[in-house]
PDB file of N, CA and C in Angstrom:
ATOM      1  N   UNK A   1      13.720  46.026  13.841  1.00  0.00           N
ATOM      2  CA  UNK A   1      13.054  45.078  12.972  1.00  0.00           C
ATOM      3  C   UNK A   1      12.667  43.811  13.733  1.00  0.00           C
ATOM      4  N   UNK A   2      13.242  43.344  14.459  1.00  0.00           N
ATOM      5  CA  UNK A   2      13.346  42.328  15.552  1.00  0.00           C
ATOM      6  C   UNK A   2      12.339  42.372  16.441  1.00  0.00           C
ATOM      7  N   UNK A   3      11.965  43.720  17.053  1.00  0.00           N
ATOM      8  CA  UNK A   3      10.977  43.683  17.879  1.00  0.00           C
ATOM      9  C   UNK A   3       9.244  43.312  16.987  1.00  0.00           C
ATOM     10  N   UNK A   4       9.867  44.033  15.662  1.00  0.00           N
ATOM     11  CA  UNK A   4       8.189  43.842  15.312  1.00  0.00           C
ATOM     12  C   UNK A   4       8.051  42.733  14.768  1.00  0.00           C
ATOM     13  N   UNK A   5       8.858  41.897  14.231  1.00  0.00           N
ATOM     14  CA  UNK A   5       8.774  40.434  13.782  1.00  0.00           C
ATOM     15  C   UNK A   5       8.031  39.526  14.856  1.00  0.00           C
ATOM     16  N   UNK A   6       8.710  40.246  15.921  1.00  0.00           N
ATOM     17  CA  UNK A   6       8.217  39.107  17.236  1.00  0.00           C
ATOM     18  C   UNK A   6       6.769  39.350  17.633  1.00  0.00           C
ATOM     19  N   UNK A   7       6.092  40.652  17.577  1.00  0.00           N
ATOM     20  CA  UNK A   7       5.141  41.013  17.823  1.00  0.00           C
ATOM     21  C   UNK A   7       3.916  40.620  16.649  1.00  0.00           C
ATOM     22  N   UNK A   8       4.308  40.562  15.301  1.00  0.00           N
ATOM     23  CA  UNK A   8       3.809  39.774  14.939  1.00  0.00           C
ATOM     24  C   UNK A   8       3.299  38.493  14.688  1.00  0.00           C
ATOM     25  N   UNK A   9       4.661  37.598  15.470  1.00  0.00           N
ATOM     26  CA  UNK A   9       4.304  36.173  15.111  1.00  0.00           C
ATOM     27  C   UNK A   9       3.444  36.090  16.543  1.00  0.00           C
ATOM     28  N   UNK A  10       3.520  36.716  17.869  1.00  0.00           N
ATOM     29  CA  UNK A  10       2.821  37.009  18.624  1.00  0.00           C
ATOM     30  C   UNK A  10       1.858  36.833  18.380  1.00  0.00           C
ATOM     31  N   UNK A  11       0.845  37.984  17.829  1.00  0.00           N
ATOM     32  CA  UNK A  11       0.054  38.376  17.737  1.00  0.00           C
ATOM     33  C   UNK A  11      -1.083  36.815  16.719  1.00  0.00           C
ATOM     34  N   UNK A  12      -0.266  36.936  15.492  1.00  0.00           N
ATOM     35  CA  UNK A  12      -1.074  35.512  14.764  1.00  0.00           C
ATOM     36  C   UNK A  12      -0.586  34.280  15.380  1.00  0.00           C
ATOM     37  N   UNK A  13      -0.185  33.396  16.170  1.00  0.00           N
ATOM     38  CA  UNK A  13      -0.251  32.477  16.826  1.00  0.00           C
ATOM     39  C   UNK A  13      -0.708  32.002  17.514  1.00  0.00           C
ATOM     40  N   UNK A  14      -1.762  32.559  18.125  1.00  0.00           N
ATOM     41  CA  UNK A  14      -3.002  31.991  18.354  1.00  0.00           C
ATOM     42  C   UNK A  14      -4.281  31.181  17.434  1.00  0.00           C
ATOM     43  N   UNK A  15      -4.481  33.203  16.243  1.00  0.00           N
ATOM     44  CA  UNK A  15      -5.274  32.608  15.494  1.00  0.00           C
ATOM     45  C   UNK A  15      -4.693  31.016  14.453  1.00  0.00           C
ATOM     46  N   UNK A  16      -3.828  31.073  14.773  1.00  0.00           N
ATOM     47  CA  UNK A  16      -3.139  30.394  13.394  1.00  0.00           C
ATOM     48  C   UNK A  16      -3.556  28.632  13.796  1.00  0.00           C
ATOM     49  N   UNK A  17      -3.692  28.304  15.246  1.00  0.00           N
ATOM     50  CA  UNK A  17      -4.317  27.003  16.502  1.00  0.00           C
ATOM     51  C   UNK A  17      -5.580  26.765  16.126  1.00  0.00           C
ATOM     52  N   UNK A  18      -6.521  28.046  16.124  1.00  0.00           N
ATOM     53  CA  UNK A  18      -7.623  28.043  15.160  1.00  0.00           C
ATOM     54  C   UNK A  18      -7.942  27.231  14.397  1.00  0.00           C
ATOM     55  N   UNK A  19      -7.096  27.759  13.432  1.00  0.00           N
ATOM     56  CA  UNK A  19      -7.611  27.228  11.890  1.00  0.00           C
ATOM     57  C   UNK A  19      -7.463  25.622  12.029  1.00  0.00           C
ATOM     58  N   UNK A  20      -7.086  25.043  12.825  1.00  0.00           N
ATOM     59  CA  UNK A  20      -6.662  23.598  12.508  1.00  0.00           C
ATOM     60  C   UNK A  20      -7.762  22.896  12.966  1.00  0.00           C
ATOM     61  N   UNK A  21      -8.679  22.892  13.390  1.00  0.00           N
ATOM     62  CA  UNK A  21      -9.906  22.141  13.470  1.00  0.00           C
ATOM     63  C   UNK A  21     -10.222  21.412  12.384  1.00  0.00           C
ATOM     64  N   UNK A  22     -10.994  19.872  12.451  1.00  0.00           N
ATOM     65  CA  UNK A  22     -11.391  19.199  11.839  1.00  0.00           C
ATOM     66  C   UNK A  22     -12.384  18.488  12.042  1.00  0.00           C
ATOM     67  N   UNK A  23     -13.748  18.799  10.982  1.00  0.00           N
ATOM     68  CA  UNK A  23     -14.903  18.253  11.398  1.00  0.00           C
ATOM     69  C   UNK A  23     -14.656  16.643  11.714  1.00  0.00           C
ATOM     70  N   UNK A  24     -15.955  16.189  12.825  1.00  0.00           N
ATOM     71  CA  UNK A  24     -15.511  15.045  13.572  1.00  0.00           C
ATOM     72  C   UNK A  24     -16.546  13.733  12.940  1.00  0.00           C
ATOM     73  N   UNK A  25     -16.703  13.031  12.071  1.00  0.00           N
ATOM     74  CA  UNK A  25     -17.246  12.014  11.431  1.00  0.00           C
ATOM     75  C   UNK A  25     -18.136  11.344  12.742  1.00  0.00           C
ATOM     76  N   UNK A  26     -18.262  11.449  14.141  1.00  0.00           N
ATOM     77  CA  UNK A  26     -18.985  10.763  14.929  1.00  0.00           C
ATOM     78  C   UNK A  26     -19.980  12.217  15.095  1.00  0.00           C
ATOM     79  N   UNK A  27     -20.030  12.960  14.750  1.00  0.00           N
ATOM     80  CA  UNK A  27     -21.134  14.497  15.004  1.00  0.00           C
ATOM     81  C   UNK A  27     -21.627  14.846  13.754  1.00  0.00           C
ATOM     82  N   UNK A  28     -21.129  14.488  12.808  1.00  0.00           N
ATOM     83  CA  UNK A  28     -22.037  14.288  11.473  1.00  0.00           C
ATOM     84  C   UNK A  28     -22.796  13.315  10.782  1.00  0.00           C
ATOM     85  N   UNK A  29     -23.672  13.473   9.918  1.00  0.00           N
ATOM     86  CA  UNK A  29     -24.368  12.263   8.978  1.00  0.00           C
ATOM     87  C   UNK A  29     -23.096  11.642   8.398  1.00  0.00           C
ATOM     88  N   UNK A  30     -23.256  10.430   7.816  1.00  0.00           N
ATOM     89  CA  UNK A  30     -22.524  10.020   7.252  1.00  0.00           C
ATOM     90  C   UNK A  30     -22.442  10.444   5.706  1.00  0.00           C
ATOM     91  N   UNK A  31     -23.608  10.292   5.284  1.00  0.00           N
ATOM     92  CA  UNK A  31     -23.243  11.676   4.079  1.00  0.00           C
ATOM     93  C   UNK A  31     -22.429  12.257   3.782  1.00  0.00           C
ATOM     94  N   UNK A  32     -22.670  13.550   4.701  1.00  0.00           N
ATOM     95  CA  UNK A  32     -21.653  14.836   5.150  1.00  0.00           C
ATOM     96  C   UNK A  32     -20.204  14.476   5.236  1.00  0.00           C
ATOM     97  N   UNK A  33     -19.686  13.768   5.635  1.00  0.00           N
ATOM     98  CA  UNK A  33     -17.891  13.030   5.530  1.00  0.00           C
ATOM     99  C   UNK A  33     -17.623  12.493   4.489  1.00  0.00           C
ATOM    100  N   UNK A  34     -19.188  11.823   3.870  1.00  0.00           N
ATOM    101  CA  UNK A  34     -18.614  11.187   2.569  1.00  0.00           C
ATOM    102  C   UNK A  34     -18.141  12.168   1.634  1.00  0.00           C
ATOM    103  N   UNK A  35     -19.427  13.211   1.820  1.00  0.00           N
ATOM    104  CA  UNK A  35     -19.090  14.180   0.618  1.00  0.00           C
ATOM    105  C   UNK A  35     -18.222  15.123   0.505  1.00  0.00           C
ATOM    106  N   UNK A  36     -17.869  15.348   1.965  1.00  0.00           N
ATOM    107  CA  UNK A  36     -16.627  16.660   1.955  1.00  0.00           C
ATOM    108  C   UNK A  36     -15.503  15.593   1.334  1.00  0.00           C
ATOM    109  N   UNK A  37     -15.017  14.332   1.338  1.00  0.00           N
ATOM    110  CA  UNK A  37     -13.941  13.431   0.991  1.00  0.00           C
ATOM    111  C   UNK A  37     -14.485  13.652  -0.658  1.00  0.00           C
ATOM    112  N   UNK A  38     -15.556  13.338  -1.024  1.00  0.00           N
ATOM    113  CA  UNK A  38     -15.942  13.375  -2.241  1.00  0.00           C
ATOM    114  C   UNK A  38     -15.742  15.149  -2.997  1.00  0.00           C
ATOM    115  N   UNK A  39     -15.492  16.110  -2.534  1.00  0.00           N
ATOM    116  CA  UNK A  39     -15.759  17.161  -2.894  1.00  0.00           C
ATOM    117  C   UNK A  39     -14.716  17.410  -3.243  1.00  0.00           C
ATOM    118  N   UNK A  40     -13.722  17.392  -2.025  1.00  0.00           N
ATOM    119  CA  UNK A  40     -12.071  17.944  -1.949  1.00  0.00           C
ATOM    120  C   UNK A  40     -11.275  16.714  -2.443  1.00  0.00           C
ATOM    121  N   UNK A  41     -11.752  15.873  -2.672  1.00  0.00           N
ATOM    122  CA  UNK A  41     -10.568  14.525  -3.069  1.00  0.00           C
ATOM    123  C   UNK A  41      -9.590  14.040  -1.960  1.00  0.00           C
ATOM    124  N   UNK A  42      -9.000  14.726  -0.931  1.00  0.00           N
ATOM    125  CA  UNK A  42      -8.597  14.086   0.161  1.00  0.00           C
ATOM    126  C   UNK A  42      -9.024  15.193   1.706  1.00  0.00           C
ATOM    127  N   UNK A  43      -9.053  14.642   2.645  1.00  0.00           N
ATOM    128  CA  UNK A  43     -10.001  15.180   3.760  1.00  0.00           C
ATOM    129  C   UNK A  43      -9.500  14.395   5.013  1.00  0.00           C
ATOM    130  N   UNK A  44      -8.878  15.548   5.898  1.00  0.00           N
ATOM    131  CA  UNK A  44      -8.601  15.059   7.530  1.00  0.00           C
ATOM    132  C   UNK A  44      -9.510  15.118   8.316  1.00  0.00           C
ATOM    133  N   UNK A  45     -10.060  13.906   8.942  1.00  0.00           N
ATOM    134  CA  UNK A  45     -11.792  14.216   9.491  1.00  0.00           C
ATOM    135  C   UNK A  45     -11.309  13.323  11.035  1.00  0.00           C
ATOM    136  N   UNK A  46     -11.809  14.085  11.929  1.00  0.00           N
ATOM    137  CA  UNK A  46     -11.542  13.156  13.448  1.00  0.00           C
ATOM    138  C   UNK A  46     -12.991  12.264  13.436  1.00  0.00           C
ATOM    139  N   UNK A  47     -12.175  11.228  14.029  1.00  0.00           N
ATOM    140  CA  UNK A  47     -13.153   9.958  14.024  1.00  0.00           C
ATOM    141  C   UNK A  47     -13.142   9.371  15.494  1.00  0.00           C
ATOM    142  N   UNK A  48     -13.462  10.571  16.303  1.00  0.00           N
ATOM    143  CA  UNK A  48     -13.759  10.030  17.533  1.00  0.00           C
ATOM    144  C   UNK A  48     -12.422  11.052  18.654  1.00  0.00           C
ATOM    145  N   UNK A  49     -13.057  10.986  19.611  1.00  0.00           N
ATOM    146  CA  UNK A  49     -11.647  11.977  20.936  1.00  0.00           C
ATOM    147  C   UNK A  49     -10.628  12.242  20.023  1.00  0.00           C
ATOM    148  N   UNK A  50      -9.610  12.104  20.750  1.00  0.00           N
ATOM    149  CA  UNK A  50      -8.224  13.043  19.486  1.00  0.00           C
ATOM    150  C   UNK A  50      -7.952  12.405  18.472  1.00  0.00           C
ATOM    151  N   UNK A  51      -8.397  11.280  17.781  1.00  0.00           N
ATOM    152  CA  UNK A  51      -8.001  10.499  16.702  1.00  0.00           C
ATOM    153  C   UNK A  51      -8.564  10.969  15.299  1.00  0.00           C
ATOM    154  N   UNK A  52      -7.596  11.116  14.308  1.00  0.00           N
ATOM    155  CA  UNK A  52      -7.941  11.636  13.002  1.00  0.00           C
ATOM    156  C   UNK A  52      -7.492  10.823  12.079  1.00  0.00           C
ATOM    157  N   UNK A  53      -7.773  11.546  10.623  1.00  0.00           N
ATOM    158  CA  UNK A  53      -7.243  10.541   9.930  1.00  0.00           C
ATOM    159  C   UNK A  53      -7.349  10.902   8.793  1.00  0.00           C
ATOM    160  N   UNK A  54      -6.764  10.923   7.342  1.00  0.00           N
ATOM    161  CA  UNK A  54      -6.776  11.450   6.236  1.00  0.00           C
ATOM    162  C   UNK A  54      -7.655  10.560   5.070  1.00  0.00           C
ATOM    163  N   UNK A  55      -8.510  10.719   4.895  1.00  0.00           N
ATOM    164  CA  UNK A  55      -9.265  10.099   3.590  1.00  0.00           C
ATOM    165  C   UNK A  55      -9.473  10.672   2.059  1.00  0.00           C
ATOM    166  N   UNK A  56      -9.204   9.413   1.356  1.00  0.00           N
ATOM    167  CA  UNK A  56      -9.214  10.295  -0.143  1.00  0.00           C
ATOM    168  C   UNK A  56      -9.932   9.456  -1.268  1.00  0.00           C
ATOM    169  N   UNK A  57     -10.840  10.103  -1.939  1.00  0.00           N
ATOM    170  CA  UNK A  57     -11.291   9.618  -2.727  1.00  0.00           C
ATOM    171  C   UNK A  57     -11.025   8.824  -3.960  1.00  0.00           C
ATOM    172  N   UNK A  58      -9.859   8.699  -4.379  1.00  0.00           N
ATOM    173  CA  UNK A  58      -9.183   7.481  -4.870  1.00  0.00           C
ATOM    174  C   UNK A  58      -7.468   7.297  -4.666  1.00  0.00           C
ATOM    175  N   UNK A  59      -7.004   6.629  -5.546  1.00  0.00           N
ATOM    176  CA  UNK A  59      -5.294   6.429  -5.528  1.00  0.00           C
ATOM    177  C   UNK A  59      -4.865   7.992  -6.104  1.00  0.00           C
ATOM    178  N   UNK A  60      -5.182   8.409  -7.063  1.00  0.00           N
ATOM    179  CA  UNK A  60      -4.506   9.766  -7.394  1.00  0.00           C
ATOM    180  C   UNK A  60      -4.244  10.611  -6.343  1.00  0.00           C
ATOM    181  N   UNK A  61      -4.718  10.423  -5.014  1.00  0.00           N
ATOM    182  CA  UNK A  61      -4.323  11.750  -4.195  1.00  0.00           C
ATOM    183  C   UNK A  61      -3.481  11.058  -3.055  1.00  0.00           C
ATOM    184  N   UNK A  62      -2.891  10.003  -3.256  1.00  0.00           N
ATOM    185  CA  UNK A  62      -2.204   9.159  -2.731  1.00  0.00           C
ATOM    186  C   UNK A  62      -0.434   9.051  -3.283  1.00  0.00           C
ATOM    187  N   UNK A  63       0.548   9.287  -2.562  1.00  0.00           N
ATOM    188  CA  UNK A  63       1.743   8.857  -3.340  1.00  0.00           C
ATOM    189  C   UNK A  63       2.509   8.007  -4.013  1.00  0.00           C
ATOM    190  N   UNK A  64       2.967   7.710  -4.955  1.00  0.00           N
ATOM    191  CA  UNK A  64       3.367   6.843  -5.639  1.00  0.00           C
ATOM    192  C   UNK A  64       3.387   5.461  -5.508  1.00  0.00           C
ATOM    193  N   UNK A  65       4.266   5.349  -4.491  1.00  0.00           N
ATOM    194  CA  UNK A  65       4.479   4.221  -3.607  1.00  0.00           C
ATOM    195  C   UNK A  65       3.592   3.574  -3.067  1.00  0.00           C
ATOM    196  N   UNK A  66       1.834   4.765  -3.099  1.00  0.00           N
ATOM    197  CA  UNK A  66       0.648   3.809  -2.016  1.00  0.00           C
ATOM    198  C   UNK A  66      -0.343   3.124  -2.481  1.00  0.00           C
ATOM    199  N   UNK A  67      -1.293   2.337  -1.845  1.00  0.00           N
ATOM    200  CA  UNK A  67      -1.946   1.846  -2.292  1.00  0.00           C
ATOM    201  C   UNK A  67      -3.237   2.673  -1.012  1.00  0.00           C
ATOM    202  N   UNK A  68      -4.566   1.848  -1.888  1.00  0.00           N
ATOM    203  CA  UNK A  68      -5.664   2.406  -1.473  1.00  0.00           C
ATOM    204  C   UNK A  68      -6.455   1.057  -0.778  1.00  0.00           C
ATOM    205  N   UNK A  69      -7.134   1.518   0.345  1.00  0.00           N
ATOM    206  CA  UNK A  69      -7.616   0.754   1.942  1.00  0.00           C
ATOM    207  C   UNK A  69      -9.097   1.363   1.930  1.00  0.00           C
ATOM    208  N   UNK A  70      -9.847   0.336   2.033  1.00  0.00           N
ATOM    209  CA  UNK A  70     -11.415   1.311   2.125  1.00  0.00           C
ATOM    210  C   UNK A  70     -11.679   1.445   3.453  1.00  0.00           C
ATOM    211  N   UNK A  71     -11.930   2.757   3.970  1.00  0.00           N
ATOM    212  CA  UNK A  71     -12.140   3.453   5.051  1.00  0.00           C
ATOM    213  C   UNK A  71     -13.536   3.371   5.754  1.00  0.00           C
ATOM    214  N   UNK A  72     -13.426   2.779   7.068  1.00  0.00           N
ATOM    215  CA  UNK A  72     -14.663   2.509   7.372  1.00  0.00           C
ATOM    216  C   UNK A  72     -14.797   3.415   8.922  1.00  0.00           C
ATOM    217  N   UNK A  73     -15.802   4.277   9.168  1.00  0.00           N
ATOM    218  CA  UNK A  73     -15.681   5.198  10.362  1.00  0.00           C
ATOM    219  C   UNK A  73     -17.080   5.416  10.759  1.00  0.00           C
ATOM    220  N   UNK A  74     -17.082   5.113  12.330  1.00  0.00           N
ATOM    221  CA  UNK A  74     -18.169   5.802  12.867  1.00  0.00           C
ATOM    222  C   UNK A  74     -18.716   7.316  12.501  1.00  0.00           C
ATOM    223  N   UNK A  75     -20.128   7.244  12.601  1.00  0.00           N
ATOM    224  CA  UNK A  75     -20.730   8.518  12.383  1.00  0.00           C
ATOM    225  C   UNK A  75     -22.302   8.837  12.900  1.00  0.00           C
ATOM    226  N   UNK A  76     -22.405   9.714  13.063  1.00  0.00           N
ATOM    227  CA  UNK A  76     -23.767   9.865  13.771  1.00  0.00           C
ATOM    228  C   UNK A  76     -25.252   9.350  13.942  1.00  0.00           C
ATOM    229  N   UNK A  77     -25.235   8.427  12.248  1.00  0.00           N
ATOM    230  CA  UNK A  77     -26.580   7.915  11.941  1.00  0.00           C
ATOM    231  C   UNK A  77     -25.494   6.317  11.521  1.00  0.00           C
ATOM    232  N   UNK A  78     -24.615   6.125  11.736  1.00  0.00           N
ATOM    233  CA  UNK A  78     -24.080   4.500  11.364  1.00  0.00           C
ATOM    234  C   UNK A  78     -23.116   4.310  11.765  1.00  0.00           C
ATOM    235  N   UNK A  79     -22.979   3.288  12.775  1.00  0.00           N
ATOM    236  CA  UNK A  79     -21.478   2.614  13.330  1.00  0.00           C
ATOM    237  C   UNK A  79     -20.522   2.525  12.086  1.00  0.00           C
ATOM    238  N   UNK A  80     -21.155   2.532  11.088  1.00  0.00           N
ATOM    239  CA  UNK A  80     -19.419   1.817   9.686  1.00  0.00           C
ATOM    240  C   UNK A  80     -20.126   2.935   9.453  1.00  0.00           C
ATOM    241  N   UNK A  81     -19.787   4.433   8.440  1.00  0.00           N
ATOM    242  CA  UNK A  81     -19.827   4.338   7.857  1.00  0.00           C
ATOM    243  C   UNK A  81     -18.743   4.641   6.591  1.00  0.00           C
ATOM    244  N   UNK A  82     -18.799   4.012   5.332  1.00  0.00           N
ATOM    245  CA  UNK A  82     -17.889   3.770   4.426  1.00  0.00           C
ATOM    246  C   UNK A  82     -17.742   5.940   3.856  1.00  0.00           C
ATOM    247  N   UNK A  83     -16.543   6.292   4.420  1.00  0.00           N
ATOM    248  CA  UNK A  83     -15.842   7.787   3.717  1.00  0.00           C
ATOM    249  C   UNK A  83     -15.024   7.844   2.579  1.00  0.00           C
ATOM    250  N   UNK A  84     -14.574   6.851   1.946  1.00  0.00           N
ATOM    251  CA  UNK A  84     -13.661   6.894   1.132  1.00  0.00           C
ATOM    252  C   UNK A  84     -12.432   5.790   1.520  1.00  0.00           C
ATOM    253  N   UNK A  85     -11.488   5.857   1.185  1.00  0.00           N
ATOM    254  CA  UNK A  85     -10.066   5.520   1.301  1.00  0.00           C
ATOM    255  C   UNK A  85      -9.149   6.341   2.502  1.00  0.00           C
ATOM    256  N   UNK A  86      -8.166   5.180   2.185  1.00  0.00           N
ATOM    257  CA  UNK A  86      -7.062   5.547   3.280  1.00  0.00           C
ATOM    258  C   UNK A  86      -5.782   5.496   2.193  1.00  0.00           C
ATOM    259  N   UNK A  87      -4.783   5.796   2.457  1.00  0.00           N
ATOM    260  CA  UNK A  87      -3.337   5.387   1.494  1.00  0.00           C
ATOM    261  C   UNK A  87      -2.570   4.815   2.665  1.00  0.00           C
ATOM    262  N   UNK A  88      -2.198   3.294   2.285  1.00  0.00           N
ATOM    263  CA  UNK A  88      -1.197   2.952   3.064  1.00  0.00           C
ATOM    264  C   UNK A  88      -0.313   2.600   1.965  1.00  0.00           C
ATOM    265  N   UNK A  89       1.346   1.945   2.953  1.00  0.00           N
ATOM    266  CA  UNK A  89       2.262   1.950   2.045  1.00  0.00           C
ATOM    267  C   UNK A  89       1.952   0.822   1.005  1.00  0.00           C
ATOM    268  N   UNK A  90       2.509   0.616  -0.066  1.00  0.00           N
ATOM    269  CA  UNK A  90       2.687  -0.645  -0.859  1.00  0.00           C
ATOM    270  C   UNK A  90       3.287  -1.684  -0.815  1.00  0.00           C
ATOM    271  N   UNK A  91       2.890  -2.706  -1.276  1.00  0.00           N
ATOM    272  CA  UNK A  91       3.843  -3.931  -1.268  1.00  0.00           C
ATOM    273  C   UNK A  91       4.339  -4.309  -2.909  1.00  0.00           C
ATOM    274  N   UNK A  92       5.460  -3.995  -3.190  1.00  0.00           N
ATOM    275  CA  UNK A  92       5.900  -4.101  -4.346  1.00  0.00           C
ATOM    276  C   UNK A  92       7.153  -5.742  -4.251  1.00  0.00           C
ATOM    277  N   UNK A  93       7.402  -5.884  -5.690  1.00  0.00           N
ATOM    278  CA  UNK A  93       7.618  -7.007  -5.788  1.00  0.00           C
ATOM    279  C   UNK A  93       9.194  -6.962  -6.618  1.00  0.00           C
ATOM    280  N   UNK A  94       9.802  -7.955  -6.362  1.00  0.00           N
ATOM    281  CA  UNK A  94      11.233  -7.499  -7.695  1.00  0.00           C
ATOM    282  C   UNK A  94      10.720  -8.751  -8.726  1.00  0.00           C
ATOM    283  N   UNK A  95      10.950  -8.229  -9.494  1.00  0.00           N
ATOM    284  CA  UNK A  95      10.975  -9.345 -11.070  1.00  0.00           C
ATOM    285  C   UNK A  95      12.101  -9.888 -11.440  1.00  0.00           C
TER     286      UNK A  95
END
């Protein structure tokens, strides 16, 4: 059983490196980033060499605790352009 477990994870571990690609907001319209963020509600898009970054179209796809940052990213036809949001942490208060 052992041998074929291994030969399987073998075998898909490559493809599996694959799948993790993420369209790159400096090789597209700016449009195109807006709307995949707009489509899916949150969206990991590289914004330049290895740097990525998660954007979401409002606080709901954000955790409890976060608040919402307007996201500004290079792209093929505009140095800014505006993709959506970011979630950073919150600043909460005691009463």
């Amino acid at each position: 059983m052992k041998p074929i477990a291994i030969a399987l994870l073998l075998a898909l571990g490559p493809h599996a490196a694959l799948a993790q690609s993420r369209p790159s907001t400096v090789t597209r319209p700016c449009a195109a980033s807006r709307q995949e963020v707009l489509a899916h509600g949150a969206a990991v898009l590289g914004t330049g060499g290895q740097t990525y970054d998660r954007f979401v179209r409002d606080r709901s796809f954000c955790q409890f605790d976060e608040v919402i940052e307007p996201a500004w990213v290079p792209s093929r036809d505009m140095p800014a352009c505006f993709v959506g949001y970011r979630c950073k942490a919150g600043t909460f208060w005691d009463d």
